[in-house]
Protein backbone atom coordinates (compact mmCIF):
# COMPACT_ATOMS: atom_id res chain seq x y z
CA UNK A 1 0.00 0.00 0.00
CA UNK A 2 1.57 3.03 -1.19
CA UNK A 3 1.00 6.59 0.04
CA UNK A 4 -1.45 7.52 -3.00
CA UNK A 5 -3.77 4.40 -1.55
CA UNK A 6 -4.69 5.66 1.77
CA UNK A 7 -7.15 7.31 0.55
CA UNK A 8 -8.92 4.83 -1.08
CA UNK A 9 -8.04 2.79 1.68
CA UNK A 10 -9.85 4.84 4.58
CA UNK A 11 -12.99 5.63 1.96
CA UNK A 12 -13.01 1.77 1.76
CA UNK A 13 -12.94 1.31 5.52
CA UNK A 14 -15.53 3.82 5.63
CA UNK A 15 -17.95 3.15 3.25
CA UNK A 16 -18.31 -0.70 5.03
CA UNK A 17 -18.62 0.85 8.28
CA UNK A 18 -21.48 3.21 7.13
CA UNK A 19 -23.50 0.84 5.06
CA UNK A 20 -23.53 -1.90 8.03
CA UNK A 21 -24.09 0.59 10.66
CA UNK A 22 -27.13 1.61 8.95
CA UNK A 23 -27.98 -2.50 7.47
CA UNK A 24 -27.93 -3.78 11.35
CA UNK A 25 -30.23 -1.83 12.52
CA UNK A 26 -32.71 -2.28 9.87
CA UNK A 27 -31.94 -6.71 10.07
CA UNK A 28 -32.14 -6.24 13.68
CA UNK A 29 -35.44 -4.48 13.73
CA UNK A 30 -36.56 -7.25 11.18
CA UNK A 31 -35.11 -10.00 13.05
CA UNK A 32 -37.15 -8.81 16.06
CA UNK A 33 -40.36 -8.37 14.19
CA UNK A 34 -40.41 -12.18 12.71
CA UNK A 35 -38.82 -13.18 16.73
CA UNK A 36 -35.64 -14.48 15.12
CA UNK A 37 -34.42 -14.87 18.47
CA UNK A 38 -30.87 -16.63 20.06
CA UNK A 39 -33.01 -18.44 22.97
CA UNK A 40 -30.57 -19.09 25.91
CA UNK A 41 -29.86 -22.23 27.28
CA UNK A 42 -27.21 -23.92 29.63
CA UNK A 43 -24.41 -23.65 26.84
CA UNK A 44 -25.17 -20.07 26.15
CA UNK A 45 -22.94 -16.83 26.76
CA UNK A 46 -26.04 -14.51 27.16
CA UNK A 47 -29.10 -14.15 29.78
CA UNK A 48 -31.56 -12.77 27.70
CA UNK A 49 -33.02 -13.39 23.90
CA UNK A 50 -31.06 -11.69 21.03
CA UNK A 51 -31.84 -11.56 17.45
CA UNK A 52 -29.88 -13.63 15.56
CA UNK A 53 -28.65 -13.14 12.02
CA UNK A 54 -27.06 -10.00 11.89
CA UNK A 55 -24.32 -11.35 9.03
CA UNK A 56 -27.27 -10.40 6.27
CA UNK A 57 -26.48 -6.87 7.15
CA UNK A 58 -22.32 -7.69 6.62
CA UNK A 59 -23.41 -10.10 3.43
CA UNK A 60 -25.28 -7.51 1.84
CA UNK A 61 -22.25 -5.19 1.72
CA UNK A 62 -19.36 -7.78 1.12
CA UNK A 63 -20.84 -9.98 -1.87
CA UNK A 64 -22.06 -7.20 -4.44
CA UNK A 65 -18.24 -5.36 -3.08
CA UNK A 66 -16.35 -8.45 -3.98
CA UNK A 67 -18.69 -8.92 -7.50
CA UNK A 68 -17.51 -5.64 -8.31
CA UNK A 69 -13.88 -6.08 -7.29
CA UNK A 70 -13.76 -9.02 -9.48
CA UNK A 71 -14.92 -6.76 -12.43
CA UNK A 72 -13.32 -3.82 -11.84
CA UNK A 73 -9.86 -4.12 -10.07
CA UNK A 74 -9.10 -7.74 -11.25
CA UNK A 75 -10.73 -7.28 -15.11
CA UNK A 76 -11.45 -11.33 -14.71
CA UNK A 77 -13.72 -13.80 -13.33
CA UNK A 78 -11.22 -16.10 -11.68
CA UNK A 79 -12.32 -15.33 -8.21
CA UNK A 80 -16.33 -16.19 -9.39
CA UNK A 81 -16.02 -19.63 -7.53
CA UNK A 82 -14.95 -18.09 -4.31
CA UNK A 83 -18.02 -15.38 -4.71
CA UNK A 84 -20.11 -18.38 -5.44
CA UNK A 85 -19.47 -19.87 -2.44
CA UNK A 86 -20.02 -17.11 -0.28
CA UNK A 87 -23.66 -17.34 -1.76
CA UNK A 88 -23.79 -20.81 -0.73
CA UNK A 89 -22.43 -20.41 3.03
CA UNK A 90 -24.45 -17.85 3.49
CA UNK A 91 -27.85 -19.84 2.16
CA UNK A 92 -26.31 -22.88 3.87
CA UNK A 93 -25.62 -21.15 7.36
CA UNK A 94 -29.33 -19.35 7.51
CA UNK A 95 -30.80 -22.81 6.99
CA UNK A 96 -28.75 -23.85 9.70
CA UNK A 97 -29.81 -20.33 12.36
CA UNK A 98 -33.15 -21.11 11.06
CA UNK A 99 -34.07 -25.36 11.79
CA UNK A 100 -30.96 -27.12 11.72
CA UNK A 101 -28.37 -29.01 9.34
CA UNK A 102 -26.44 -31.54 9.91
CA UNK A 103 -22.74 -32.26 10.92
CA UNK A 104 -22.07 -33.99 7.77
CA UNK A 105 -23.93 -32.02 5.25
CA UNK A 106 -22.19 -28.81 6.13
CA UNK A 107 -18.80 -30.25 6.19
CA UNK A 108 -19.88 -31.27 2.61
CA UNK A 109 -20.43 -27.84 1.55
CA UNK A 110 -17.55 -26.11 3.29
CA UNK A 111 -15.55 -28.76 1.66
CA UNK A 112 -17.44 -27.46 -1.51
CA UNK A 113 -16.42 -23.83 -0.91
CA UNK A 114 -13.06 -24.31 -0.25
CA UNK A 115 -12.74 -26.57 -3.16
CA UNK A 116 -14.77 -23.72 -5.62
CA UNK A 117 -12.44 -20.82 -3.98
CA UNK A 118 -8.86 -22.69 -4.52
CA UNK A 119 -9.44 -21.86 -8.31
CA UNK A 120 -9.07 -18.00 -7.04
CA UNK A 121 -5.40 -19.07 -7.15
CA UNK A 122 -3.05 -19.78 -9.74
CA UNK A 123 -1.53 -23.40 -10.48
CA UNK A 124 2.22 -21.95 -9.82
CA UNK A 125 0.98 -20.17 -6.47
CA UNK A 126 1.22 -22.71 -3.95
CA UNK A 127 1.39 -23.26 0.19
CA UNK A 128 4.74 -25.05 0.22
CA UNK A 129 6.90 -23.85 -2.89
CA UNK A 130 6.66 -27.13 -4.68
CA UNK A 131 8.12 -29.56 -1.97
CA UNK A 132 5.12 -31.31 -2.14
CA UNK A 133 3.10 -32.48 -5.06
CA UNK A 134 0.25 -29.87 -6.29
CA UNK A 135 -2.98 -32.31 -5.87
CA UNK A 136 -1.24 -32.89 -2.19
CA UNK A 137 -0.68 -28.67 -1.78
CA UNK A 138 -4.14 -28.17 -3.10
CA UNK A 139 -5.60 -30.96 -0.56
CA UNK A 140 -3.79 -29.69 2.19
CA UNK A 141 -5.10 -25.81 1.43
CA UNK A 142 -8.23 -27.20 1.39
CA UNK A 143 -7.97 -29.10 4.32
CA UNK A 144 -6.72 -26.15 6.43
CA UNK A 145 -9.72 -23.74 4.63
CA UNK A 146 -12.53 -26.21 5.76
CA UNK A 147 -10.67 -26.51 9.51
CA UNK A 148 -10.64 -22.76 9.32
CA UNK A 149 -14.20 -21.76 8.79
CA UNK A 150 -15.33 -24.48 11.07
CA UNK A 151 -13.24 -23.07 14.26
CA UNK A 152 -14.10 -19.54 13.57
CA UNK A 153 -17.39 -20.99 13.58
CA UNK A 154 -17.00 -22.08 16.99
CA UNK A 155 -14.68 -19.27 18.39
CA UNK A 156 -18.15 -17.08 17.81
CA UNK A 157 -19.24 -17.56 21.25
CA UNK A 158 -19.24 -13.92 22.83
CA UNK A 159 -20.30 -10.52 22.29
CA UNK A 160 -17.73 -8.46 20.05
CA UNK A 161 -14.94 -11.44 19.45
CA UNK A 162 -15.86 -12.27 16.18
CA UNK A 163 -16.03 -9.01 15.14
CA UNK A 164 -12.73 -7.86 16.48
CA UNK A 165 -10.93 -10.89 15.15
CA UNK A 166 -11.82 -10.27 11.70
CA UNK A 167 -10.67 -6.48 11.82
CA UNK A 168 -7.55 -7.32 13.62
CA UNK A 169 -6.53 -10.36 10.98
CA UNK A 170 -7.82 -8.45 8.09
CA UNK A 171 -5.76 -5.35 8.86
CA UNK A 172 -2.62 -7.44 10.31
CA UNK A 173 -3.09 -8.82 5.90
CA UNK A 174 -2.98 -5.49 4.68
CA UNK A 175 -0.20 -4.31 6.18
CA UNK A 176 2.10 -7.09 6.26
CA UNK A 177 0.90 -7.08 2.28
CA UNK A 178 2.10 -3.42 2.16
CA UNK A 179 5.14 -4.20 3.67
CA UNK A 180 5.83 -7.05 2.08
CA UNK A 181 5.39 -5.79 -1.09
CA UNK A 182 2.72 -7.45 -2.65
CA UNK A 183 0.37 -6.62 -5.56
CA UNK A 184 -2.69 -8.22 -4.77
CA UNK A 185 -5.57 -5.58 -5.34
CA UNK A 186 -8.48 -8.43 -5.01
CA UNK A 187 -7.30 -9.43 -1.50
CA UNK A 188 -6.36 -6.07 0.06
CA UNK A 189 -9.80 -5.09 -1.06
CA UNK A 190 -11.65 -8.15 0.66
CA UNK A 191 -9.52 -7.67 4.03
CA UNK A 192 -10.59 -3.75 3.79
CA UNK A 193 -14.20 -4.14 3.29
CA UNK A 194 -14.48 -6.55 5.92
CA UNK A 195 -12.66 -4.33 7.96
CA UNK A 196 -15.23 -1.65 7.40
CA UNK A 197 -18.13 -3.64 7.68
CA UNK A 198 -17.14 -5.49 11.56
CA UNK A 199 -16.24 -2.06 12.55
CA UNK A 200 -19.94 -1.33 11.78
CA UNK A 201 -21.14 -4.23 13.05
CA UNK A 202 -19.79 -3.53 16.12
CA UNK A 203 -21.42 -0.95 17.25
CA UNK A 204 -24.49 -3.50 17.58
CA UNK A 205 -22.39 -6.50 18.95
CA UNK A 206 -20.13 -4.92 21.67
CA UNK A 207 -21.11 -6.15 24.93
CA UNK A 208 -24.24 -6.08 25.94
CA UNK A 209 -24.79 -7.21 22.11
CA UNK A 210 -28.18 -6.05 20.27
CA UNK A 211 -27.75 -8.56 17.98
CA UNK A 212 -25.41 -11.78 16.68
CA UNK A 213 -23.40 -12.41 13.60
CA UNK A 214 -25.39 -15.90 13.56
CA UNK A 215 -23.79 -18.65 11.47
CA UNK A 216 -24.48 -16.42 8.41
CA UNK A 217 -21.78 -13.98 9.68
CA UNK A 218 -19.38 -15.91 11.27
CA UNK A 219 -19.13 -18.72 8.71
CA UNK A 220 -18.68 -16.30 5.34
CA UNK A 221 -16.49 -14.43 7.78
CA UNK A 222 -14.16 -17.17 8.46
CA UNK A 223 -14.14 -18.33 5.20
CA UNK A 224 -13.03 -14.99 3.58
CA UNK A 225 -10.28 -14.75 6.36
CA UNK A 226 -9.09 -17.89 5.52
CA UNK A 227 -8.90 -16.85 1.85
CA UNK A 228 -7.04 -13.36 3.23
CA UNK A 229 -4.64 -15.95 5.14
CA UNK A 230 -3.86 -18.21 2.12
CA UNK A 231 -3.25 -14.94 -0.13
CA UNK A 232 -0.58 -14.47 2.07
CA UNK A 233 0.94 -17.40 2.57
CA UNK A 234 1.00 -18.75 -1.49
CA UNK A 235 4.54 -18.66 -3.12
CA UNK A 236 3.77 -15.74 -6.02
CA UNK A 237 6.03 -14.61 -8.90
CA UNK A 238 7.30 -12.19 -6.33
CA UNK A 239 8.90 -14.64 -4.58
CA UNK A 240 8.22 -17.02 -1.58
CA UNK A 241 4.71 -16.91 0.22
CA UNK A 242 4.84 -15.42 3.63
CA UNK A 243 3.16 -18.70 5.62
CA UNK A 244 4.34 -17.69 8.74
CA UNK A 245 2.74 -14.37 8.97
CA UNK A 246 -0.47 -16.22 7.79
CA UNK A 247 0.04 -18.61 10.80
CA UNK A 248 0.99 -16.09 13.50
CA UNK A 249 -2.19 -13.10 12.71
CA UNK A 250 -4.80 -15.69 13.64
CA UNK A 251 -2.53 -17.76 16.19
CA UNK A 252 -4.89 -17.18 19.40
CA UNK A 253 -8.12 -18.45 17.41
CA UNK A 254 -6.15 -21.55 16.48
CA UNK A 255 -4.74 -21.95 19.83
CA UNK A 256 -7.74 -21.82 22.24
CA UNK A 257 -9.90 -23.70 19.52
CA UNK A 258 -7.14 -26.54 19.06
CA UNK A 259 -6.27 -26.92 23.09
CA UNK A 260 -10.06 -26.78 23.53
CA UNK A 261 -11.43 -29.72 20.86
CA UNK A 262 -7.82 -31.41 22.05
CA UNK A 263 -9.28 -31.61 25.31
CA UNK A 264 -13.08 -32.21 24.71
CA UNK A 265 -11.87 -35.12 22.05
CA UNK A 266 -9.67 -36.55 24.94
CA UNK A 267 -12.60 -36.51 27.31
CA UNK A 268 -14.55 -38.00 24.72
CA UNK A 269 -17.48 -35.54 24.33
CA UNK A 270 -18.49 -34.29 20.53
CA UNK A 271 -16.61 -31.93 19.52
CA UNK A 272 -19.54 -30.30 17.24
CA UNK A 273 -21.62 -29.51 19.88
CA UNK A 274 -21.88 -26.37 21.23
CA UNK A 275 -20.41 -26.29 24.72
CA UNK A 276 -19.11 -23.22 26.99
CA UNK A 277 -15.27 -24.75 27.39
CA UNK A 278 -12.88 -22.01 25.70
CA UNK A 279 -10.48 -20.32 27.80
CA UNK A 280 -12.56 -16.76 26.63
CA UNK A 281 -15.87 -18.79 27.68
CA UNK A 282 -14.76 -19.08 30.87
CA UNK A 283 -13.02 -15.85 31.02
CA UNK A 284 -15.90 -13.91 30.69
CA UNK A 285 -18.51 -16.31 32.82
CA UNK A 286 -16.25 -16.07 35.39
CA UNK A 287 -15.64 -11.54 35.20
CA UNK A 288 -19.95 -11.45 34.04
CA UNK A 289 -18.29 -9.28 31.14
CA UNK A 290 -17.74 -10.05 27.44
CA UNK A 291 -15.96 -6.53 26.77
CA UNK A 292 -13.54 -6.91 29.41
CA UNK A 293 -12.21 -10.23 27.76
CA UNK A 294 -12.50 -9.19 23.87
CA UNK A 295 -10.20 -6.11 25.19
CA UNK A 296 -7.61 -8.60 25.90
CA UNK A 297 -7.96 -10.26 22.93
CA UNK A 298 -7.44 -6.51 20.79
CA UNK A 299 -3.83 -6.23 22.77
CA UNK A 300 -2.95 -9.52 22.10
CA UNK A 301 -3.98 -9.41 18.32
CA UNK A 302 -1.78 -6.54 18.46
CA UNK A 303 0.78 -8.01 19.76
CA UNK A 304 0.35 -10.77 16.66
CA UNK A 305 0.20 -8.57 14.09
CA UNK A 306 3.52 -6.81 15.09
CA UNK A 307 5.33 -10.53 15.11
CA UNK A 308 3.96 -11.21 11.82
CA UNK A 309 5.61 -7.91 10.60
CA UNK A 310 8.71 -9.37 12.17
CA UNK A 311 8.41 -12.78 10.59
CA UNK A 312 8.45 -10.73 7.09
CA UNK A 313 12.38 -10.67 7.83
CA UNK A 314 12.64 -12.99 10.57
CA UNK A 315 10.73 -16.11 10.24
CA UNK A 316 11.18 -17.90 13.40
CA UNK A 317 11.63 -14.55 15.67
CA UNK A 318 8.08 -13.88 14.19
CA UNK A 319 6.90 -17.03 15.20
CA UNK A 320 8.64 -17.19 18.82
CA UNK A 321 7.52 -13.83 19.40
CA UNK A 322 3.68 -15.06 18.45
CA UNK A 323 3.45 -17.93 20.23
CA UNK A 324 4.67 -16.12 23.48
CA UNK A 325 2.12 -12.97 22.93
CA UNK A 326 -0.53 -16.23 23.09
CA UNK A 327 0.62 -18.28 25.76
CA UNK A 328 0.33 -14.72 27.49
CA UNK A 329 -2.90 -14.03 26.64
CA UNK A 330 -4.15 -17.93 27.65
CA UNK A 331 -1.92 -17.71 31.21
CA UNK A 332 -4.09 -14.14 31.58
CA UNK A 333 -7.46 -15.45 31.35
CA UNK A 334 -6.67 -19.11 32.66
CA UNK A 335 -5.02 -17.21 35.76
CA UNK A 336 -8.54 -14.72 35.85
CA UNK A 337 -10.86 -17.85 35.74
CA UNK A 338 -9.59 -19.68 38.15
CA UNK A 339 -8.58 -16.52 40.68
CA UNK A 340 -12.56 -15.10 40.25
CA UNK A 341 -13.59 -18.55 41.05
């Protein structure tokens, strides 16, 4: 991002925030109306009933932004699978808010997604620089895309966390792709609308929330992060891929998901069911305060986006400094769970 594209940058940022500001309040006022409501129950976050569904307020912004992006700033259609799919998570996920699908047909259709958005890149830009065979670099992309969604599916479990996860990994993208040096218009454009359009979003969702993303906001969220992520970490004609950097900006979603199903799977429960386990769960049952906890998580993701900065010219300090910013964060609100206790 040079000088010249701050501008168009901030009117980006902007533009999202303004348009799903004003979107939110209009779903939420519809949710309310047809009692599209997130019931609590003994696995829940929340006390009271909250419309749920407020991602058709950040779809409605994103998928005609991306259509146009497409058009306009890439000339092409290559990244029409990827838009596709967005279509069909989002159809897919309301279904799901709505009555209920199962385990095994949405795995089929993230599977789907990921498999429709890998044609977004290029047979020569791959995850591992050719050590591996491509069908085996494809799989694994695909592999990691599907895991992705599905535990930013599950990390959705408090008011504001989704929402300031996606603006902290989607700016940690652009600037490590400004610093980096890479020319990837379509990308930079995705991470900046969704930027703008949390941002918006919330103003709704910060704790006490008005409203919740729903599965049709935090799945097409997680998916177009993941796509951010693997825009990052491809080898391009540039040069090599910066993997590390797309490891490190999400690192605390991937640790307190993976310790968490680690654990549950060792205790033999289902993993797919919703459950109140996380280390931020308990965080913030134990303080009676989502914001307080989400805070944390903002100087952390800090924290992550500085080391994947660093890992732009030093891999492994990047990495090392990462992993200690999260063990950090997990001690803090381990250490604040069991002290409030």
């Amino acid at each position: 991002m040079t000088q010249s594209h701050i501008p168009f940058s901030i009117f980006i940022i902007m533009s999202g925030f303004i348009l799903a500001l004003g979107l939110t309040s209009m779903v939420k006022r519809i949710l309310m109306e047809h009692a599209v409501l997130d019931v609590p129950n003994d696995r829940s976050s929340h006390k009271i009933p909250v419309p749920r569904g407020g991602g058709w307020a950040l779809m409605a912004v994103i998928a005609p932004a991306l259509i146009g992006a497409a058009l306009f700033l890439d000339g092409d259609m290559r990244h029409a699978g990827l838009i596709a799919a967005i279509f069909l998570l989002a159809a897919v996920s309301w279904w799901d808010d709505r009555r209920h699908v199962g385990v095994g047909m949405r795995l089929c259709v993230h599977i789907f997604a990921a498999c429709l958005g890998s044609f977004s890149f290029a047979p020569q830009e791959v995850l591992f620089g050719g050590a591996v065979p491509f069908w085996l670099d494809r799989a694994l992309m695909i592999f990691g895309w599907v895991w992705f969604v599905n535990l930013y599916n599950f990390m959705d479990g408090i008011d504001g966390i989704t929402g300031v996860e996606t603006v902290s990994v989607a700016a940690g993208v652009c600037l490590v792709m400004a610093t980096a040096g890479i020319n990837d218009q379509f990308t930079g454009f995705t991470a900046l609308v969704m930027i703008g359009v949390c941002l918006g979003f919330l103003f709704h969702n910060w704790h006490p929330a008005k409203i919740f993303l729903g599965d049709i906001g935090s799945v097409p969220l997680g998916y177009l992060t993941g796509f951010c992520l693997l825009s990052l970490a491809v080898t391009r004609r540039e040069g090599a891929g910066y993997l590390a950097a797309a490891i490190i900006l999400p690192l605390y979603y991937l640790a307190d998901s993976g310790i968490t199903i680690a654990k549950r799977a060792l205790r033999r429960e289902k993993i797919w069911q919703a459950h109140r386990q996380h280390f931020y769960q308990r965080a913030a049952l134990t303080a009676g305060r989502h914001d307080r906890v989400v805070v944390w998580v903002v100087i952390a993701n800090a924290g992550l986006v500085i080391a994947s900065l660093a890992s732009i010219f030093y891999p492994w300090g990047g990495v090392g400094l990462g992993v200690l910013t999260v063990a950090v964060l997990l001690r803090k609100l381990q250490k604040d769970t069991i002290i409030k206790r």
